[in-house]
N, C-alpha and C. Protein backbone atom coordinates (compact mmCIF):
# COMPACT_ATOMS: atom_id res chain seq x y z
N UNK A 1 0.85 -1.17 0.00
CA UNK A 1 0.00 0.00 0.00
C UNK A 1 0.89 1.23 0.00
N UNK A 2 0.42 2.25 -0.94
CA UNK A 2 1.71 3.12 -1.11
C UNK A 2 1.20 4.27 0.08
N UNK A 3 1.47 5.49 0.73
CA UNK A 3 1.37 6.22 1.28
C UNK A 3 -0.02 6.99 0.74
N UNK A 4 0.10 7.31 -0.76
CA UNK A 4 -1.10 8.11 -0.86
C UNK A 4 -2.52 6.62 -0.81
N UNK A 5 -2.66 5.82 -0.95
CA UNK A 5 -3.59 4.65 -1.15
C UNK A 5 -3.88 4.65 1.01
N UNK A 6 -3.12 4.68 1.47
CA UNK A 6 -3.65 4.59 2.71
C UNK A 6 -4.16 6.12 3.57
N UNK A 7 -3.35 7.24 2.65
CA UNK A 7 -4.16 8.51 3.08
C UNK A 7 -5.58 8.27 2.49
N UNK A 8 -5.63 8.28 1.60
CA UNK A 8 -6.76 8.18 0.76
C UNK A 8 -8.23 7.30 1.53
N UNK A 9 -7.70 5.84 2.08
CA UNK A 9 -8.35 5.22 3.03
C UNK A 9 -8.75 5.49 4.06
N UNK A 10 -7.76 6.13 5.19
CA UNK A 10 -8.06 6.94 6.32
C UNK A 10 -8.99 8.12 5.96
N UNK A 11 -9.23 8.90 4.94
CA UNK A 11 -9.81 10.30 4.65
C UNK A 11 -11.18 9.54 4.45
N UNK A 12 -11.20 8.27 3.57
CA UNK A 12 -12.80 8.09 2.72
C UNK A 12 -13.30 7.23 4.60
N UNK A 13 -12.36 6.60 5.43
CA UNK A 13 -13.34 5.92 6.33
C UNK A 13 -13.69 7.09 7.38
N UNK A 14 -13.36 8.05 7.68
CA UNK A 14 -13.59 9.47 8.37
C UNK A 14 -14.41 10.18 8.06
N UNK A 15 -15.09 9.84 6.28
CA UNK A 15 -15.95 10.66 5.84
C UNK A 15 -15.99 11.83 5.80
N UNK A 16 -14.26 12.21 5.39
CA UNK A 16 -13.75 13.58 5.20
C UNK A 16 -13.60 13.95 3.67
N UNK A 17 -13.47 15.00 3.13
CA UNK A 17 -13.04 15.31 1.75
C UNK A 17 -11.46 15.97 2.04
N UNK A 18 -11.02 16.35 1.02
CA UNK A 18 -9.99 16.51 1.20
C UNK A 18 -9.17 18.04 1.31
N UNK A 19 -10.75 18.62 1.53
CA UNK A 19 -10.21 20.12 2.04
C UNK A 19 -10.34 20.12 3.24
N UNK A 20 -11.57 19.42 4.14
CA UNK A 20 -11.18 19.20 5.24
C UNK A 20 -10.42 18.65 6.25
N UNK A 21 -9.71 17.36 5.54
CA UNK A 21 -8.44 17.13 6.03
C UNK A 21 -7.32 18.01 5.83
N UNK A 22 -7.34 18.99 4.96
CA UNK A 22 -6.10 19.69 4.65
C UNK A 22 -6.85 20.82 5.42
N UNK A 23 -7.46 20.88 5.95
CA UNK A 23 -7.73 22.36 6.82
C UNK A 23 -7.44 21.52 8.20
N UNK A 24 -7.32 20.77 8.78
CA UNK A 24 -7.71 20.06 10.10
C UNK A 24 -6.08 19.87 9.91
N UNK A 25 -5.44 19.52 9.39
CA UNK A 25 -3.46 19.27 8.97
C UNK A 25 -3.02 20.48 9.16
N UNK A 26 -3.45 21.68 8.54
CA UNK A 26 -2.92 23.26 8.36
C UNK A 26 -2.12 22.72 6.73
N UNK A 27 -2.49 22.48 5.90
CA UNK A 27 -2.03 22.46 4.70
C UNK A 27 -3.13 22.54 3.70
N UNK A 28 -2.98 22.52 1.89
CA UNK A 28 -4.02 22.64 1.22
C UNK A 28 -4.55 21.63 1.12
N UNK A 29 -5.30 21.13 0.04
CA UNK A 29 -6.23 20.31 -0.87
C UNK A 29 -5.83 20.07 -1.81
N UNK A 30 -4.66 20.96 -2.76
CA UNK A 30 -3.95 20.44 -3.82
C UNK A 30 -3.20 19.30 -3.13
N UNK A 31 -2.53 19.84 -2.16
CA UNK A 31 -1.30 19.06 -1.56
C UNK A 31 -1.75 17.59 -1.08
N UNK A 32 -2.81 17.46 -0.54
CA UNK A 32 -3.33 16.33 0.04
C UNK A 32 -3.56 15.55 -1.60
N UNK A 33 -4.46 16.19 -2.33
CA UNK A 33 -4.70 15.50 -3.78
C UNK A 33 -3.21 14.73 -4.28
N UNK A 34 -2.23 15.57 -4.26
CA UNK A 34 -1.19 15.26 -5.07
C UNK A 34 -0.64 13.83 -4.00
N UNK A 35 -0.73 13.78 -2.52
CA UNK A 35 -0.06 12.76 -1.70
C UNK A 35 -0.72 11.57 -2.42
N UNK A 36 -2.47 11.90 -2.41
CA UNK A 36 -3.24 10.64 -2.46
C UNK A 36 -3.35 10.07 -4.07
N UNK A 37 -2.86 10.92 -4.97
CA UNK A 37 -2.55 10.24 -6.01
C UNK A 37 -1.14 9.90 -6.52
N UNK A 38 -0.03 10.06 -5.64
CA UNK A 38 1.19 9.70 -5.16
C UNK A 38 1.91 10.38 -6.62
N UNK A 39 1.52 11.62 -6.43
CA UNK A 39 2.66 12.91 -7.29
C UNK A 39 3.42 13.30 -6.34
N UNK A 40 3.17 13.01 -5.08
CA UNK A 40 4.17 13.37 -4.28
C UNK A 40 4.37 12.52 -2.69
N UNK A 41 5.48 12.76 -2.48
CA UNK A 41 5.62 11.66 -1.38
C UNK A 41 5.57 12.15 0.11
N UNK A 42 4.80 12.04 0.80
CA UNK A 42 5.25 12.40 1.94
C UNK A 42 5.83 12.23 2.67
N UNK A 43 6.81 12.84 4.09
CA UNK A 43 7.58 12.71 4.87
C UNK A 43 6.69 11.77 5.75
N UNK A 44 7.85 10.60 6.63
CA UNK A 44 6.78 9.97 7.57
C UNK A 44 6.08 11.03 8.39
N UNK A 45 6.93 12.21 9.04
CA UNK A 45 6.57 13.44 9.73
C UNK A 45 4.86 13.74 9.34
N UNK A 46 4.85 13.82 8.04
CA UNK A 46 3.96 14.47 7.26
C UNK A 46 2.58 13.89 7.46
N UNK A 47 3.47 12.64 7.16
CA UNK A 47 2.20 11.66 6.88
C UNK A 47 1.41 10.85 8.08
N UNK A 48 2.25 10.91 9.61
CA UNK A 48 1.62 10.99 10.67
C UNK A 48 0.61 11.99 11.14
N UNK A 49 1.09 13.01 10.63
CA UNK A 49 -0.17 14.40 10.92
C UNK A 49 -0.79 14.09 10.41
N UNK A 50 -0.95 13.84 8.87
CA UNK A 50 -2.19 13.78 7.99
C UNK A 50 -3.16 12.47 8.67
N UNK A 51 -2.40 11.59 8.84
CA UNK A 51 -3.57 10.66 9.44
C UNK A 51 -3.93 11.25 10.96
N UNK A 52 -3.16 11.47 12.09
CA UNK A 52 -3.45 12.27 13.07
C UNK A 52 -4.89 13.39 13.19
N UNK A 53 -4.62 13.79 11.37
CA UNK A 53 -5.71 15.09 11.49
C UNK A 53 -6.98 14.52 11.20
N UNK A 54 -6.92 12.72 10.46
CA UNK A 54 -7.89 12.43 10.16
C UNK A 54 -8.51 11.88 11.43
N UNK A 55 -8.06 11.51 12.36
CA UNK A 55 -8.69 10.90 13.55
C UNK A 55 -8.02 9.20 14.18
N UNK A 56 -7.32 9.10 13.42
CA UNK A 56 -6.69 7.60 12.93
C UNK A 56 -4.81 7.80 13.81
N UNK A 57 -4.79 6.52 14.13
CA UNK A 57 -2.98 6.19 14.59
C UNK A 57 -2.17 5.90 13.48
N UNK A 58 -1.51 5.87 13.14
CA UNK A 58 -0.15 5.44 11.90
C UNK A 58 0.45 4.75 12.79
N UNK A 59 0.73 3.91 12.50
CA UNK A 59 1.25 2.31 13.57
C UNK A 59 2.63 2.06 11.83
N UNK A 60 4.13 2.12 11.88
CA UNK A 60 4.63 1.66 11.10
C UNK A 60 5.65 0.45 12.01
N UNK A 61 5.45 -0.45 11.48
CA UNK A 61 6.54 -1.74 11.27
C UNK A 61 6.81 -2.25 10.31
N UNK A 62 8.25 -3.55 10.75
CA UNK A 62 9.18 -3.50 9.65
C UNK A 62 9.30 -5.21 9.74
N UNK A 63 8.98 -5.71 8.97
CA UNK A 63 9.29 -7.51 8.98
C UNK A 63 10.18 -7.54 8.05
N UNK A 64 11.38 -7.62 8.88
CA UNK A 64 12.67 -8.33 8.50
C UNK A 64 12.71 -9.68 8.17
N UNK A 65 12.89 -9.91 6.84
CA UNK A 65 13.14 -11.45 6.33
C UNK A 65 14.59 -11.67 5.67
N UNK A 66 14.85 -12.49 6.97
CA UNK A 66 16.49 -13.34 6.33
C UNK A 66 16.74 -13.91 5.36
N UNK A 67 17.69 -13.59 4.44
CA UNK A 67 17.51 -15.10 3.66
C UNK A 67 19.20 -16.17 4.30
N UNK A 68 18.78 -17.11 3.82
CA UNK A 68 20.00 -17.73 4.32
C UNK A 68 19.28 -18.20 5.32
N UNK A 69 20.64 -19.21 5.90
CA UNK A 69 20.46 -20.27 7.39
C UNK A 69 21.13 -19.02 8.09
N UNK A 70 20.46 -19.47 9.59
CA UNK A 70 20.81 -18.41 10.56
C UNK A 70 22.25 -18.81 11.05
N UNK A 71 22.93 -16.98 11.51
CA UNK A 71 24.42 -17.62 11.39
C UNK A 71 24.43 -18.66 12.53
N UNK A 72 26.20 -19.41 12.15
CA UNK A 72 27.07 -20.46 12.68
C UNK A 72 26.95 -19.84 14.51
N UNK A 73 26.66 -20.96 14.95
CA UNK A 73 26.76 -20.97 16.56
C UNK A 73 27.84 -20.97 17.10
N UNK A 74 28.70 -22.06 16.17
CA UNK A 74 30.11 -21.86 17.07
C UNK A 74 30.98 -22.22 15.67
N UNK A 75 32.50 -21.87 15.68
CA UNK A 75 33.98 -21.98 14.84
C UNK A 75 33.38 -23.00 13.98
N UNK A 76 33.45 -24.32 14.67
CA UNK A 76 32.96 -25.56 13.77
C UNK A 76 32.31 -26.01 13.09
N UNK A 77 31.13 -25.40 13.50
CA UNK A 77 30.05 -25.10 12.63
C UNK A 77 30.28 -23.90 11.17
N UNK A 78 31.21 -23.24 11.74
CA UNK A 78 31.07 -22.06 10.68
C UNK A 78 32.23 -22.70 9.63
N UNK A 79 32.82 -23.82 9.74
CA UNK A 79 33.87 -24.22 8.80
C UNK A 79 32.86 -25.39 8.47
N UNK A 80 32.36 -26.52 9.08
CA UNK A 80 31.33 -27.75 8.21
C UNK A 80 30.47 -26.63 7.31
N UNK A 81 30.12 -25.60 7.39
CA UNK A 81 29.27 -25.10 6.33
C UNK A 81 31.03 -24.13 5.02
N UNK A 82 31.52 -23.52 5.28
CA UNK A 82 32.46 -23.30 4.66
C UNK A 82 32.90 -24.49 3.60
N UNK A 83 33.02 -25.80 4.46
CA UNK A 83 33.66 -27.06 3.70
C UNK A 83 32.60 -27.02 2.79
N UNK A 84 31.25 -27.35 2.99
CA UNK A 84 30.18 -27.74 2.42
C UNK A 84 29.64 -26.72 1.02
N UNK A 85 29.77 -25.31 0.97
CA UNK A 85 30.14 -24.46 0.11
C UNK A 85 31.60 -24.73 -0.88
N UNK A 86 32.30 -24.96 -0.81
CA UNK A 86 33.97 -25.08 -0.82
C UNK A 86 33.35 -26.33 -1.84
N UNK A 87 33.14 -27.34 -1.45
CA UNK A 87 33.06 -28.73 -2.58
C UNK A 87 31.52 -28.60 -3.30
N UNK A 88 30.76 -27.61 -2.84
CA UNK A 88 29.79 -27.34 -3.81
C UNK A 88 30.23 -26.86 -5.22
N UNK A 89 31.24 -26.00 -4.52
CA UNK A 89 31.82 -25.08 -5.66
C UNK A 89 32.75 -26.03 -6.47
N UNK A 90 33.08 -27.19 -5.88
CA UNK A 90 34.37 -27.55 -7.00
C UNK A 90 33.53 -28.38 -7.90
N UNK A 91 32.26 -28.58 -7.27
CA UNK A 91 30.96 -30.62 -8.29
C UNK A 91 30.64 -29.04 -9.54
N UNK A 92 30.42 -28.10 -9.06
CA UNK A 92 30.06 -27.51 -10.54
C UNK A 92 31.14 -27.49 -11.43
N UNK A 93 30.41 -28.33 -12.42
CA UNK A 93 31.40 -28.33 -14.24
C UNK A 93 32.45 -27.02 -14.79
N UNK A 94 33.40 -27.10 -14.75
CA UNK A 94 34.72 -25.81 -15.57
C UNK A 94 33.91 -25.73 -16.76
N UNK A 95 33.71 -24.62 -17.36
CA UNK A 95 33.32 -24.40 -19.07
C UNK A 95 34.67 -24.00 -19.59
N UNK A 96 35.14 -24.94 -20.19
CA UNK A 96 36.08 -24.44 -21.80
C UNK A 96 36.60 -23.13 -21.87
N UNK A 97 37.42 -22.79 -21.59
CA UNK A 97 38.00 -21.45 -22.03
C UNK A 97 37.41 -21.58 -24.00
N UNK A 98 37.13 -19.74 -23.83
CA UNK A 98 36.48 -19.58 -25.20
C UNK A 98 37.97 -19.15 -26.31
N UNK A 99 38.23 -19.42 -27.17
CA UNK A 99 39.33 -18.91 -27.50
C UNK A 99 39.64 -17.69 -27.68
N UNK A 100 40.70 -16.74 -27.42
CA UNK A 100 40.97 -15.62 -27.14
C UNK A 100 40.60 -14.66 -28.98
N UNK A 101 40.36 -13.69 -29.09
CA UNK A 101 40.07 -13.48 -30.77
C UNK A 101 41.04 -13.19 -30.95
N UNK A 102 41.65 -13.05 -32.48
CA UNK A 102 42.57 -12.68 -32.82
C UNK A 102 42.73 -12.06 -34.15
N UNK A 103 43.16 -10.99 -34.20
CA UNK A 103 42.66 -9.54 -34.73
C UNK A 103 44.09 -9.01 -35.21
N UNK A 104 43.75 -8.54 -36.69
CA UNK A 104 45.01 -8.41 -36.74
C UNK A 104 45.95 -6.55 -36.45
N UNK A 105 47.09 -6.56 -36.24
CA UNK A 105 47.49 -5.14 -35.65
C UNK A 105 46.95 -4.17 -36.60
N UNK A 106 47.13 -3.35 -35.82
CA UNK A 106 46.92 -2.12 -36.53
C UNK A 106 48.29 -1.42 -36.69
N UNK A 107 48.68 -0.46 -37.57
CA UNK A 107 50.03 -0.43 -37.62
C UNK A 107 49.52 1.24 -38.22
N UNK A 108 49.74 2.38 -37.92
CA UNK A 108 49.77 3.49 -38.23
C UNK A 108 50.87 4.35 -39.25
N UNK A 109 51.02 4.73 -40.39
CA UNK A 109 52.26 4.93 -40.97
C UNK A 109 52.11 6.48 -40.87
């Protein structure tokens, strides 16, 4: 949900228009228009008031997703996975060196 899609939500469930949220903020109606059709971006700053003025909390969190195994617990562990990378890398196939081109000089007189 982009910033203006959830102003936009907070304003229509308040049963506000959007001069009265921009009068209840201390800003215009262009400005609110332009957030909620995302010509422009608002500051989180910004965009806490604007919902603030609508009557509503702005609650932001962040779900962090790892990729990978979670790190090595201890030395030994962090080398059985090292080894295990290490001979992954050697079972994949060498490709052929491509032959180098060969072009003939250029010689300037």
């Amino acid at each position: 949900m982009t910033p203006g899609e959830l102003l936009r939500d907070v304003r229509r469930r308040r049963g506000l228009t959007q001069a009265d949220l921009a009068r209840r903020a201390g800003t215009s109606q262009p400005v609110v228009s332009a957030y909620e059709h995302d010509r422009r971006d608002p500051s989180v700053g910004t965009l806490q008031r604007l919902v603030d003025a609508a009557g509503e909390q702005l609650q932001i969190s962040a779900d962090v997703a790892t990729s990978g195994p979670p790190p090595a617990r201890s030395l030994e562990e962090h080398g059985r996975r090292l080894v295990d990378v290490l001979l992954l890398a050697d079972a994949i196939p060498a490709r052929p060196r491509t032959r180098v081109l060969q072009a003939p000089r250029l010689v300037s007189v």
